[in-house]
PDB file of N, CA and C in Angstrom:
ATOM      1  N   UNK A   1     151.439 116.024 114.526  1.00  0.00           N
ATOM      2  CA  UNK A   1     151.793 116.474 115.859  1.00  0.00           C
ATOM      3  C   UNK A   1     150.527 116.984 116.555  1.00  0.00           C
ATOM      4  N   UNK A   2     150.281 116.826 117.745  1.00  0.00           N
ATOM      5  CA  UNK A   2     149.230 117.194 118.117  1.00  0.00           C
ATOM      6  C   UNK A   2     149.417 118.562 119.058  1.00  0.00           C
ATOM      7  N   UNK A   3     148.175 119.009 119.491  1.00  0.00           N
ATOM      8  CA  UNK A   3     147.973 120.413 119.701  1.00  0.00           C
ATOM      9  C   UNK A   3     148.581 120.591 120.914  1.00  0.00           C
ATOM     10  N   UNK A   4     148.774 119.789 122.266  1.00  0.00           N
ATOM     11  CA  UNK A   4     149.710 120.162 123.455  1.00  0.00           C
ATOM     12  C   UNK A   4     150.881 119.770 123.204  1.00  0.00           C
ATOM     13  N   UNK A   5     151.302 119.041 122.118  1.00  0.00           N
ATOM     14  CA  UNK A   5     153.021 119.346 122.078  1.00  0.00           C
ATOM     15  C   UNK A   5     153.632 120.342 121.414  1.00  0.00           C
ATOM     16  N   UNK A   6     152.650 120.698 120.153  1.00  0.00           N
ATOM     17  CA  UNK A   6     153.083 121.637 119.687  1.00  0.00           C
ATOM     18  C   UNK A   6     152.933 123.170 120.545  1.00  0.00           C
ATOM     19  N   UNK A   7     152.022 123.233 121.443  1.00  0.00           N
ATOM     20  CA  UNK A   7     151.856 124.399 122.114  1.00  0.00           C
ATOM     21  C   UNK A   7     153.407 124.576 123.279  1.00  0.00           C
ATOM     22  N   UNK A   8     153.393 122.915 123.528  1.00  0.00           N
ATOM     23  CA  UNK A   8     154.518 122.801 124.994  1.00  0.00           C
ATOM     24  C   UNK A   8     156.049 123.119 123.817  1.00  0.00           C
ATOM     25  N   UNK A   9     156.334 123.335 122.756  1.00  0.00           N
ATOM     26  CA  UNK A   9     157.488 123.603 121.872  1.00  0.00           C
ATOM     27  C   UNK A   9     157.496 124.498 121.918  1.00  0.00           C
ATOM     28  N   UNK A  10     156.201 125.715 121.580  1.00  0.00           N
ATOM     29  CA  UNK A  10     156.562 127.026 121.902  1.00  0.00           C
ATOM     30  C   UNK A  10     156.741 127.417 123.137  1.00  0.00           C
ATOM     31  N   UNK A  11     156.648 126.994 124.656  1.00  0.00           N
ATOM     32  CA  UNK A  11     156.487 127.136 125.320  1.00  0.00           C
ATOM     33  C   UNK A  11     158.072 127.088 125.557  1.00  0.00           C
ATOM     34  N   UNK A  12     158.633 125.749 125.700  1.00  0.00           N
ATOM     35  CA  UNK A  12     159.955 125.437 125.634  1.00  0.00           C
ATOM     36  C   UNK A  12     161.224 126.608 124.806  1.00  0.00           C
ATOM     37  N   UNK A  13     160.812 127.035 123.697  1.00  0.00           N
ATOM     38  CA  UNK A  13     161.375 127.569 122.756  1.00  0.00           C
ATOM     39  C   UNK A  13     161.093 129.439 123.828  1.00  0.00           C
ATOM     40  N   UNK A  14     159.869 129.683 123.996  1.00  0.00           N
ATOM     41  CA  UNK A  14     159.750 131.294 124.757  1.00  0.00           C
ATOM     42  C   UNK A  14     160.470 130.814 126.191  1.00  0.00           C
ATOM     43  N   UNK A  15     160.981 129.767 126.605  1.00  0.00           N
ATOM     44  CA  UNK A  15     161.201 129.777 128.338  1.00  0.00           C
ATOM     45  C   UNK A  15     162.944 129.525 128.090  1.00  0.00           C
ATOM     46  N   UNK A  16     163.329 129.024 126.888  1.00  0.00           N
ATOM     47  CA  UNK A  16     164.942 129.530 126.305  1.00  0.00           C
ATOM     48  C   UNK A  16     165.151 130.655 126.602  1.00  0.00           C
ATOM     49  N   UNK A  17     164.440 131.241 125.468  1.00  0.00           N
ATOM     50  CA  UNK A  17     164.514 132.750 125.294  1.00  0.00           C
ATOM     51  C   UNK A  17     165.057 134.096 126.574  1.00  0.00           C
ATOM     52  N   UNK A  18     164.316 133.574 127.312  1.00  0.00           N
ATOM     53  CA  UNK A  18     163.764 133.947 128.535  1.00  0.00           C
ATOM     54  C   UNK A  18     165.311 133.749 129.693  1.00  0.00           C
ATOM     55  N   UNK A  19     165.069 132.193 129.458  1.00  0.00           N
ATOM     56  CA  UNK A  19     166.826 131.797 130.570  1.00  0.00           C
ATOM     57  C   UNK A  19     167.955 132.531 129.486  1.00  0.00           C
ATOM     58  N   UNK A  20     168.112 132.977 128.068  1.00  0.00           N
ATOM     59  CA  UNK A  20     168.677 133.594 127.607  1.00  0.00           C
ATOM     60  C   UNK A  20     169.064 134.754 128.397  1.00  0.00           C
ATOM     61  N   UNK A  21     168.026 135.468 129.225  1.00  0.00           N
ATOM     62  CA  UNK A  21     168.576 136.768 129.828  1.00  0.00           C
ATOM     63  C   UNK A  21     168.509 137.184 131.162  1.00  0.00           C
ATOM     64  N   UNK A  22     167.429 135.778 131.952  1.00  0.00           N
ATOM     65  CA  UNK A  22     167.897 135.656 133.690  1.00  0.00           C
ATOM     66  C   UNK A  22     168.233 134.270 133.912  1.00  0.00           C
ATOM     67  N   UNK A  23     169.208 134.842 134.883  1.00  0.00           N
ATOM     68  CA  UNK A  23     169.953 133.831 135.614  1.00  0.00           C
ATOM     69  C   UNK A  23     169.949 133.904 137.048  1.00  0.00           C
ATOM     70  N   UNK A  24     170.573 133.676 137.844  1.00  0.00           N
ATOM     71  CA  UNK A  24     169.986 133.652 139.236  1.00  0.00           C
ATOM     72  C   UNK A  24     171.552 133.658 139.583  1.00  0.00           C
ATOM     73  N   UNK A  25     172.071 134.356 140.831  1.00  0.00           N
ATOM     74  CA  UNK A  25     173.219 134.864 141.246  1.00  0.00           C
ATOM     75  C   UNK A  25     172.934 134.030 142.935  1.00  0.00           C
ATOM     76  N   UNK A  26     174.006 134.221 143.589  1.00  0.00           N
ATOM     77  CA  UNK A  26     173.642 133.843 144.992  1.00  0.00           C
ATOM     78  C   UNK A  26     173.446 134.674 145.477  1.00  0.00           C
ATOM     79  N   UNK A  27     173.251 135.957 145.713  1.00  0.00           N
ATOM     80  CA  UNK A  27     172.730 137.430 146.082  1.00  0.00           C
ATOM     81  C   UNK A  27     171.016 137.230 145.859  1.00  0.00           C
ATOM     82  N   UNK A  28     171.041 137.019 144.527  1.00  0.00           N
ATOM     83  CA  UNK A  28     169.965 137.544 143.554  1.00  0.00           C
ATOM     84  C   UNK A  28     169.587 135.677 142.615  1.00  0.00           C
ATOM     85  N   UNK A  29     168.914 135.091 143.295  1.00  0.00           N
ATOM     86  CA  UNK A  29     168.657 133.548 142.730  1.00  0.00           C
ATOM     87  C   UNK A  29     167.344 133.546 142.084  1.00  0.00           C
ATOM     88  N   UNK A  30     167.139 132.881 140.850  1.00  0.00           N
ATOM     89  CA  UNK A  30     166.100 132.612 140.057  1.00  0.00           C
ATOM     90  C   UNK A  30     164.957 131.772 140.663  1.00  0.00           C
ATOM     91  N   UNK A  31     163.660 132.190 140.742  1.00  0.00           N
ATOM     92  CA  UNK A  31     162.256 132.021 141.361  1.00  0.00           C
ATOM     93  C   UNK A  31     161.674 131.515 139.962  1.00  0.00           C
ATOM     94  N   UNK A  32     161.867 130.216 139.808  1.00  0.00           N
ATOM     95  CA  UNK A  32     161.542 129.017 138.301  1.00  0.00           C
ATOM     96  C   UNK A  32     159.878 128.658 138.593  1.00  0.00           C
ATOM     97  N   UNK A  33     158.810 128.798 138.166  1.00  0.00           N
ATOM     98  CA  UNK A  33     157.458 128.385 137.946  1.00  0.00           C
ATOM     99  C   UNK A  33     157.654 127.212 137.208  1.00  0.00           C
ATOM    100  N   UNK A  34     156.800 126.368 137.534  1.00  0.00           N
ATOM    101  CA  UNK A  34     156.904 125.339 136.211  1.00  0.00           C
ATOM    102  C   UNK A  34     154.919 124.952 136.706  1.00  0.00           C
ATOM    103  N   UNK A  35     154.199 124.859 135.833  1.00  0.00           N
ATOM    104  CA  UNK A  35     152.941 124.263 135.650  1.00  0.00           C
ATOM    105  C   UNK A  35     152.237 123.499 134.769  1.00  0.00           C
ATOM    106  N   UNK A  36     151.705 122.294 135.900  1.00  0.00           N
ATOM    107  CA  UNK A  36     151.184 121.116 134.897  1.00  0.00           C
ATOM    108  C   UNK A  36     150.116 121.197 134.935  1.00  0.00           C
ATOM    109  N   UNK A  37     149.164 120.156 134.737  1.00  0.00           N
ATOM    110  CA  UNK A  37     147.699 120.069 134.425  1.00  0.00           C
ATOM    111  C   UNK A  37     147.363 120.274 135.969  1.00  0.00           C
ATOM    112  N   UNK A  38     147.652 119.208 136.543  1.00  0.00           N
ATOM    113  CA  UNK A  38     146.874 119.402 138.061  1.00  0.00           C
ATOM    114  C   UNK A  38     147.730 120.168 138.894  1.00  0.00           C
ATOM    115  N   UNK A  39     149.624 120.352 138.995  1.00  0.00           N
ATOM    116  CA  UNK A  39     150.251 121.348 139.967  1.00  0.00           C
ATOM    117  C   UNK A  39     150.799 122.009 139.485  1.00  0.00           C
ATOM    118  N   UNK A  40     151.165 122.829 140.294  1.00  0.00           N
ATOM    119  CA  UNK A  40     152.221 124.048 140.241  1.00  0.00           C
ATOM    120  C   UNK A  40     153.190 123.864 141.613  1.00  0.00           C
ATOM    121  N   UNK A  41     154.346 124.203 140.800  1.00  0.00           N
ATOM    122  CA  UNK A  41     155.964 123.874 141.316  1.00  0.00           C
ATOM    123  C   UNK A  41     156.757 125.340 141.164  1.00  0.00           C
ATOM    124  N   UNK A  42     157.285 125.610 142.631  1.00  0.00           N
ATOM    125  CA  UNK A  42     158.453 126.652 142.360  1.00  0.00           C
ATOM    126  C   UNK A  42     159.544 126.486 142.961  1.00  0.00           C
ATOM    127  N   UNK A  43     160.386 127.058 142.381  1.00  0.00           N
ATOM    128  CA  UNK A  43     161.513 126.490 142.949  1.00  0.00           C
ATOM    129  C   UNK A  43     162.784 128.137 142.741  1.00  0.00           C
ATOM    130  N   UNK A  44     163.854 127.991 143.797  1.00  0.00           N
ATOM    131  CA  UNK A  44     164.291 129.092 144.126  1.00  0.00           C
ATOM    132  C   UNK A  44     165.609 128.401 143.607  1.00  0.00           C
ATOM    133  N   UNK A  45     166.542 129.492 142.568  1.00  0.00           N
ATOM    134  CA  UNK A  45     167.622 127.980 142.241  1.00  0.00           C
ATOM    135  C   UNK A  45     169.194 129.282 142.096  1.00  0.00           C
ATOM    136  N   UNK A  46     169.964 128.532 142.589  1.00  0.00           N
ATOM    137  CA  UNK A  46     171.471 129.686 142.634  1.00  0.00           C
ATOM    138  C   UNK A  46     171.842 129.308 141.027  1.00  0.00           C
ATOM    139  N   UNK A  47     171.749 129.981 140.047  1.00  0.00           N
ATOM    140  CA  UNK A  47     172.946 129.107 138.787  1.00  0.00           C
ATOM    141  C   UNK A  47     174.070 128.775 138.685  1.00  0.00           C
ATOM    142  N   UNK A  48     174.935 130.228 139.306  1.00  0.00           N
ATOM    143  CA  UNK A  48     175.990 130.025 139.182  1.00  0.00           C
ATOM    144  C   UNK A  48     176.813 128.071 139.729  1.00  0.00           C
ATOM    145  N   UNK A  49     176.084 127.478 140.785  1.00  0.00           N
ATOM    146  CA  UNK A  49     176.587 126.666 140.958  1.00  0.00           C
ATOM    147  C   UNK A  49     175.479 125.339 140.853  1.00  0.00           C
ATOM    148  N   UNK A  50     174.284 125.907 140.023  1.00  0.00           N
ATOM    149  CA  UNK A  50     173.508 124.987 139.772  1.00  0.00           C
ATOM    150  C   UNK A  50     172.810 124.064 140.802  1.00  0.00           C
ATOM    151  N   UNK A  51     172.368 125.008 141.922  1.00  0.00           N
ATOM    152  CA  UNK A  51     171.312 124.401 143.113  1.00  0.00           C
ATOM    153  C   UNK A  51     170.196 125.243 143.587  1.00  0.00           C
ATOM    154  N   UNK A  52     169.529 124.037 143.508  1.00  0.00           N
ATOM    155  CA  UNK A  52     167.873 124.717 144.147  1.00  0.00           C
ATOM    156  C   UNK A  52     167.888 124.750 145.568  1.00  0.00           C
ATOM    157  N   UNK A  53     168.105 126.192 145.910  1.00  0.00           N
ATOM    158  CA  UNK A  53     168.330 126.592 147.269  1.00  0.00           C
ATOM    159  C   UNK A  53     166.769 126.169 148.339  1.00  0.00           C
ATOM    160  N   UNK A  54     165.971 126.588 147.442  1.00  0.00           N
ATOM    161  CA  UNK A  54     164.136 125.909 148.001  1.00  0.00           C
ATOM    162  C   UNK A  54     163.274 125.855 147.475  1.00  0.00           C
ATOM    163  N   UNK A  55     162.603 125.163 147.477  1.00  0.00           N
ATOM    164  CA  UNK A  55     161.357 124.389 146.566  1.00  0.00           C
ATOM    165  C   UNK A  55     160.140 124.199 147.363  1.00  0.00           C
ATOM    166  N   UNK A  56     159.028 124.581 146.443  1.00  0.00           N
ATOM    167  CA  UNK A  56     157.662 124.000 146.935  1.00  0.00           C
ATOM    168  C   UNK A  56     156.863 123.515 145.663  1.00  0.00           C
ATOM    169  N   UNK A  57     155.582 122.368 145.739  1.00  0.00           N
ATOM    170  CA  UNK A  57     154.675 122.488 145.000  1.00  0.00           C
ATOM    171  C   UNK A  57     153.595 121.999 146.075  1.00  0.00           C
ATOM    172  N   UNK A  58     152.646 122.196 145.025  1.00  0.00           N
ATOM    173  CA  UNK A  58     150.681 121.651 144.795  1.00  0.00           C
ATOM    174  C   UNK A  58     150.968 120.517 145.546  1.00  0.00           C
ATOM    175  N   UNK A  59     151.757 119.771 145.243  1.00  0.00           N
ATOM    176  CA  UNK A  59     152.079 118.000 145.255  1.00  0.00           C
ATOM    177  C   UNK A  59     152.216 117.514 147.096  1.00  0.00           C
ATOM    178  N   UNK A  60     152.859 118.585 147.838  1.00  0.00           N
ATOM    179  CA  UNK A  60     153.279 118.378 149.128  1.00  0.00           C
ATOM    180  C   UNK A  60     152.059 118.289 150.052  1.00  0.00           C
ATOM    181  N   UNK A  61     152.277 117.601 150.693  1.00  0.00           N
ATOM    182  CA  UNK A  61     151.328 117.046 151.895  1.00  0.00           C
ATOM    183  C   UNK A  61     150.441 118.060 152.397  1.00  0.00           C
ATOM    184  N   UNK A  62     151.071 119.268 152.980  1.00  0.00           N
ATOM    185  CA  UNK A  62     150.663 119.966 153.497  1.00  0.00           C
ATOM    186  C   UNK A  62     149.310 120.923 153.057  1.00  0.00           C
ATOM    187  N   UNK A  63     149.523 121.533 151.168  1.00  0.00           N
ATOM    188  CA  UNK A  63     149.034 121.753 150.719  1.00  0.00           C
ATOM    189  C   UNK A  63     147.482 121.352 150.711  1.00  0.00           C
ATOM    190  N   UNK A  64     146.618 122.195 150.328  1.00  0.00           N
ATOM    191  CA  UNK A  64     145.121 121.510 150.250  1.00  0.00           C
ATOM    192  C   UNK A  64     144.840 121.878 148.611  1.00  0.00           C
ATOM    193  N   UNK A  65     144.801 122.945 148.520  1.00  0.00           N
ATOM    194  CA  UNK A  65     143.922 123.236 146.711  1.00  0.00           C
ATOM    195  C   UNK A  65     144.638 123.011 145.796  1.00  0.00           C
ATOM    196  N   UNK A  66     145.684 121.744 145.411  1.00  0.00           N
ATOM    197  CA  UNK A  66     146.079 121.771 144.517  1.00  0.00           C
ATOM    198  C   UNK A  66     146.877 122.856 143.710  1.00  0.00           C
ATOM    199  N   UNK A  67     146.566 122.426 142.100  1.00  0.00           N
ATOM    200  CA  UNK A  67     147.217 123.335 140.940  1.00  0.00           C
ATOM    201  C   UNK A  67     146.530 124.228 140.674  1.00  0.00           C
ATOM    202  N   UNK A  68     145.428 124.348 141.045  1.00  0.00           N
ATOM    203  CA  UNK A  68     144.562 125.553 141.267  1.00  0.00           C
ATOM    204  C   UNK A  68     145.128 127.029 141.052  1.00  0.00           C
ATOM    205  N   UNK A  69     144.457 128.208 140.778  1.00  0.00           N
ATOM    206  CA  UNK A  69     144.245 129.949 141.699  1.00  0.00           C
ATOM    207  C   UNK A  69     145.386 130.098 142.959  1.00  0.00           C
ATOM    208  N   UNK A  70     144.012 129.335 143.856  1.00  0.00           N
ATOM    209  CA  UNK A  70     144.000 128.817 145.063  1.00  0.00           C
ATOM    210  C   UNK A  70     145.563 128.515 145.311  1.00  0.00           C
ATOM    211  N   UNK A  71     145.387 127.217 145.148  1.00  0.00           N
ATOM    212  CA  UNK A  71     146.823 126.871 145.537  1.00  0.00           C
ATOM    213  C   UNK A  71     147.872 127.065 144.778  1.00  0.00           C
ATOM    214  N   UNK A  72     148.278 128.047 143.811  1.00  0.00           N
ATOM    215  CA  UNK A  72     149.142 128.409 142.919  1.00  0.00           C
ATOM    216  C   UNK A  72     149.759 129.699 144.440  1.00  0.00           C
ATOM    217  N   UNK A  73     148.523 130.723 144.927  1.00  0.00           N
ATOM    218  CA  UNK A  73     148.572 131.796 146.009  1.00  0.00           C
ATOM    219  C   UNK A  73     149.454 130.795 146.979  1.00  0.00           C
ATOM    220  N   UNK A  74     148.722 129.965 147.253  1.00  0.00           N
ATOM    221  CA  UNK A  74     149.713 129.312 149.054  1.00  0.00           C
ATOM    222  C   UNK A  74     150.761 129.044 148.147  1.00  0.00           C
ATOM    223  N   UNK A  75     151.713 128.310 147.526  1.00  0.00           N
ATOM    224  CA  UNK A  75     152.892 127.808 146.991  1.00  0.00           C
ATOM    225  C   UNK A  75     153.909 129.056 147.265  1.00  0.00           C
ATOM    226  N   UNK A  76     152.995 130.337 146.453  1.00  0.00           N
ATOM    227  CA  UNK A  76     153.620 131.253 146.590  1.00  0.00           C
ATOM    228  C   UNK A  76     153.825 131.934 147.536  1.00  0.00           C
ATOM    229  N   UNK A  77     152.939 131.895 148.651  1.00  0.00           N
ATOM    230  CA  UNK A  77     153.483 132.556 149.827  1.00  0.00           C
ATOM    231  C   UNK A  77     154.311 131.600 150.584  1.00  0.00           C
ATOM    232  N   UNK A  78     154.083 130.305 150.362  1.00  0.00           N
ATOM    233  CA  UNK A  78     155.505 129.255 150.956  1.00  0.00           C
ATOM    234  C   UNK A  78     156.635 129.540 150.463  1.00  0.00           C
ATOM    235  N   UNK A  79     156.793 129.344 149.250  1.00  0.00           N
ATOM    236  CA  UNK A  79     158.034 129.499 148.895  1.00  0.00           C
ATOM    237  C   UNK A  79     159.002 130.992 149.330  1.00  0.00           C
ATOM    238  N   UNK A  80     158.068 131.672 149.415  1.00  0.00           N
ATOM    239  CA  UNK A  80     158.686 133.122 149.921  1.00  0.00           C
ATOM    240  C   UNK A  80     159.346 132.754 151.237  1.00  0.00           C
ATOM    241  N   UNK A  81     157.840 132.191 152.500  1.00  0.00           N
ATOM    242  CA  UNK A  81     158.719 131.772 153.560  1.00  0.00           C
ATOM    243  C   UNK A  81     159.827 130.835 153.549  1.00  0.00           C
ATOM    244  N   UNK A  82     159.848 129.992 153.227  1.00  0.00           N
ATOM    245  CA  UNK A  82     161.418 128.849 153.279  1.00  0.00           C
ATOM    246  C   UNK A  82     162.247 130.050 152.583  1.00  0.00           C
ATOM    247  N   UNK A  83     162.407 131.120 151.539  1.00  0.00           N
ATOM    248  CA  UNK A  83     163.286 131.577 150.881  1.00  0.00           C
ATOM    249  C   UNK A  83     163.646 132.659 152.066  1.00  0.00           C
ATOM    250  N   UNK A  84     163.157 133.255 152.805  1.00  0.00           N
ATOM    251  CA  UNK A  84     163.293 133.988 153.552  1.00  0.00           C
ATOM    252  C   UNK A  84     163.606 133.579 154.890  1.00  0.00           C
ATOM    253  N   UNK A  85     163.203 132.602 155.344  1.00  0.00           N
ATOM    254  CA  UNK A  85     164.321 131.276 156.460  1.00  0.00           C
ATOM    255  C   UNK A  85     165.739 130.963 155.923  1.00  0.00           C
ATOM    256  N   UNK A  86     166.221 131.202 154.316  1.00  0.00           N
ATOM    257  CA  UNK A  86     167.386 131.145 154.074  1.00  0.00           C
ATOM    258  C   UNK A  86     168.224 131.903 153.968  1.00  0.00           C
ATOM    259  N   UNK A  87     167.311 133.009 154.323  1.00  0.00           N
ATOM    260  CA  UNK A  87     167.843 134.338 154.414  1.00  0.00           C
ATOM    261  C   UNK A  87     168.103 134.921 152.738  1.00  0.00           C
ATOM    262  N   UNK A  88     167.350 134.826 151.711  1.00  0.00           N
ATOM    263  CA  UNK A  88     166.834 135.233 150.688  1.00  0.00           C
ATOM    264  C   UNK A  88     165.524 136.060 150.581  1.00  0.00           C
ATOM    265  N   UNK A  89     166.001 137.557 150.292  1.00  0.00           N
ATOM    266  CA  UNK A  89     164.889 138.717 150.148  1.00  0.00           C
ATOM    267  C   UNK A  89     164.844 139.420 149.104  1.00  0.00           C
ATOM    268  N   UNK A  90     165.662 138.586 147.706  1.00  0.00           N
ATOM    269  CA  UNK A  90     165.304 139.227 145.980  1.00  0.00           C
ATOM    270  C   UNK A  90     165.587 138.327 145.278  1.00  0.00           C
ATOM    271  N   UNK A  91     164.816 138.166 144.485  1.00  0.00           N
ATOM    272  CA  UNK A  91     164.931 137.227 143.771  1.00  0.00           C
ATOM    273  C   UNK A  91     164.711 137.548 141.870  1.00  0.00           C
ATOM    274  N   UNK A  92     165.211 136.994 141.025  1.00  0.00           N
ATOM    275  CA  UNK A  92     164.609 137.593 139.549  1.00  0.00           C
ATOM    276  C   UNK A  92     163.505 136.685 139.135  1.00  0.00           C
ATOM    277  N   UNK A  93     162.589 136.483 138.269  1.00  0.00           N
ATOM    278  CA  UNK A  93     161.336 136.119 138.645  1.00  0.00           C
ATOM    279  C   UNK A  93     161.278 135.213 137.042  1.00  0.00           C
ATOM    280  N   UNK A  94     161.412 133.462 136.993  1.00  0.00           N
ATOM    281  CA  UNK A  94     161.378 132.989 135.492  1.00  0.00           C
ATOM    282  C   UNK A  94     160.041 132.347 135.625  1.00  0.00           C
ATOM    283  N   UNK A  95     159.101 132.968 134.480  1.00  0.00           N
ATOM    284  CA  UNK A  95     158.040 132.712 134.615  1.00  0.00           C
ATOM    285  C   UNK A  95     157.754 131.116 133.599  1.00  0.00           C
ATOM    286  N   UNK A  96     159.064 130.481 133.349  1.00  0.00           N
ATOM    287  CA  UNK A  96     158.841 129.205 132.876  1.00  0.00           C
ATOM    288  C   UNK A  96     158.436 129.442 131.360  1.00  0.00           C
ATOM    289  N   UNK A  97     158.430 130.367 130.640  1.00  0.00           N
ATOM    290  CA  UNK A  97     157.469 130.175 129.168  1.00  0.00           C
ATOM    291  C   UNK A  97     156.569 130.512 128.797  1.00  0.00           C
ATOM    292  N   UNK A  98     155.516 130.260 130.167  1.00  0.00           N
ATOM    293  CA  UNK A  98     153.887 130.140 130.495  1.00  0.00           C
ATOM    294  C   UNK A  98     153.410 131.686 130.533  1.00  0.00           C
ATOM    295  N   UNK A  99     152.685 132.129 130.170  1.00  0.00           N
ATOM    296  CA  UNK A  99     151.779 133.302 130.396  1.00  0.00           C
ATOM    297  C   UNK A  99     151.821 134.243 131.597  1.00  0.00           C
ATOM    298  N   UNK A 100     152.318 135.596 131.609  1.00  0.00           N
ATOM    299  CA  UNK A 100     151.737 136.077 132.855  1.00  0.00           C
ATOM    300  C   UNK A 100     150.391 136.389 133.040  1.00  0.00           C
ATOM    301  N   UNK A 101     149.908 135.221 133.744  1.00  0.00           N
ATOM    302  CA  UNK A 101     148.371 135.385 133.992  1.00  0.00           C
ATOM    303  C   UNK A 101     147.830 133.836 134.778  1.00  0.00           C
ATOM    304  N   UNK A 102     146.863 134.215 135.381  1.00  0.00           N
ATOM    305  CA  UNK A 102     146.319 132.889 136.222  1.00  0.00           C
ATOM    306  C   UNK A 102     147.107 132.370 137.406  1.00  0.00           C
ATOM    307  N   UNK A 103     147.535 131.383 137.099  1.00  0.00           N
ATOM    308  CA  UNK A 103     148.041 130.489 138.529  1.00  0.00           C
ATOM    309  C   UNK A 103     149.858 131.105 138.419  1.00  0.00           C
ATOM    310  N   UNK A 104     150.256 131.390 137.252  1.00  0.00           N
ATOM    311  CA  UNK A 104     151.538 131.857 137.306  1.00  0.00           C
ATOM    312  C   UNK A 104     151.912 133.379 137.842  1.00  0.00           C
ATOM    313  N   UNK A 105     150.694 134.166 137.751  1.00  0.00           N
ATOM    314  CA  UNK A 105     150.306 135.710 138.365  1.00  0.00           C
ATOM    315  C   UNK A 105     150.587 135.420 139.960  1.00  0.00           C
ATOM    316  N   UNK A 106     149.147 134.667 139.719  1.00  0.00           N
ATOM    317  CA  UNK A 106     148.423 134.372 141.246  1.00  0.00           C
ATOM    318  C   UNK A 106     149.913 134.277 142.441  1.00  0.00           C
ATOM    319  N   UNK A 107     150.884 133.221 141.779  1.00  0.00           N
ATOM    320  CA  UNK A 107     152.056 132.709 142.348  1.00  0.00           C
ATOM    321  C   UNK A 107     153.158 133.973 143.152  1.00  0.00           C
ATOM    322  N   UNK A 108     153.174 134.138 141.515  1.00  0.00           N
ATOM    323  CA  UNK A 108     154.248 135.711 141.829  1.00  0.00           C
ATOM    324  C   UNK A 108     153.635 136.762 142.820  1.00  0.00           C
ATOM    325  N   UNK A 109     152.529 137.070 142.607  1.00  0.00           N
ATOM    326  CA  UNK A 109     152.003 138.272 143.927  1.00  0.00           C
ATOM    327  C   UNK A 109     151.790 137.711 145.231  1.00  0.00           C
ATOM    328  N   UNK A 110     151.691 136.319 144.938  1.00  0.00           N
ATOM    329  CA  UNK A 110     151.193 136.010 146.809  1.00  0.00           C
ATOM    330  C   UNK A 110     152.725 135.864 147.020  1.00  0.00           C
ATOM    331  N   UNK A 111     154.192 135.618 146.146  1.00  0.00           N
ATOM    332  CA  UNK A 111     155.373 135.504 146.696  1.00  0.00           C
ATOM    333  C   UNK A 111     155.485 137.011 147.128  1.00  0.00           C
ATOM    334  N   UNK A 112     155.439 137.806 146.324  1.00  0.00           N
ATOM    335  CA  UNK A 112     155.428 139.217 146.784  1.00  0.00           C
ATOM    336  C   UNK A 112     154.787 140.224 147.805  1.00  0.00           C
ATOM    337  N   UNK A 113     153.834 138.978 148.010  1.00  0.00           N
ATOM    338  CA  UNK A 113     152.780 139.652 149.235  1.00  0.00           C
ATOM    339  C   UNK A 113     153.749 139.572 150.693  1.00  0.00           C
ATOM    340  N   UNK A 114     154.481 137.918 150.049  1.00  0.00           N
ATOM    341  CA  UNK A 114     155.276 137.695 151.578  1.00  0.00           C
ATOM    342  C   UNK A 114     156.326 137.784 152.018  1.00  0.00           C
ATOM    343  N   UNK A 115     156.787 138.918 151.177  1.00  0.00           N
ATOM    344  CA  UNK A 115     157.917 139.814 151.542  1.00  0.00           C
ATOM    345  C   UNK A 115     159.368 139.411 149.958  1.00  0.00           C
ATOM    346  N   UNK A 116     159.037 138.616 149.509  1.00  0.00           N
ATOM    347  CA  UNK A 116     160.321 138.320 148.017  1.00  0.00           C
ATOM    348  C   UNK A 116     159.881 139.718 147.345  1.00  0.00           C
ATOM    349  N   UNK A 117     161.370 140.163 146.810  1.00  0.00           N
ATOM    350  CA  UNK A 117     161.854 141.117 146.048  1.00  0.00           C
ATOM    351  C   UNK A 117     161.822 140.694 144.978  1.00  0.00           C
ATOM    352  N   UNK A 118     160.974 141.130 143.577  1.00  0.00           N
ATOM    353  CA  UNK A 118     161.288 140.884 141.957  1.00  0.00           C
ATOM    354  C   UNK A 118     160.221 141.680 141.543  1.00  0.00           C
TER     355      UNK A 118
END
């Protein structure tokens, strides 16, 4: 087995763990990170009825710096705005598995800079 699948198993196995104890309410909806080699993806999702109320990544047109720091910060202050055009102002915060640190940090404080509750 090689060394990024076995790392992406624990990853998979800590981001169980994790949806083990948040879930996302329609009050209160889950703010999902997910990061690849070149982007970063977030997405705002209700569980109870299993929809992603709003989404951004790296990947969209608009964007310039990629999966980057950089563009991990803008994703996150987008996604705050569309979540807050839906009239969403808390959210519980699934950091996907991945580390709090780097582009998954970067994400969460620039969402928090732009007004999301977690």
């Amino acid at each position: 087995m090689a060394r990024r699948d076995s790392k992406n198993i624990i990853r998979l196995r800590v981001h169980k763990r994790i949806r083990s104890r948040v879930a996302g309410t329609p009050e209160r909806p889950r703010l999902a990170v997910f990061r690849s080699v070149k982007h970063i993806y977030a997405q705002v999702i209700d569980d109870t009825k299993g929809h992603t109320v709003v989404a951004a990544g790296s990947i969209e047109k608009d964007t310039k710096n990629g999966g980057n720091v950089a563009g991990a910060k803008e994703i996150g202050k987008l996604v705050a705005e569309r979540a807050k055009d839906k009239g969403i102002k808390a959210v519980v915060f699934d950091r996907g598995g991945y580390q709090y640190h780097g582009r998954v940090k970067a994400l969460a404080e620039a969402a928090r800079e732009a007004g999301l509750e977690f």
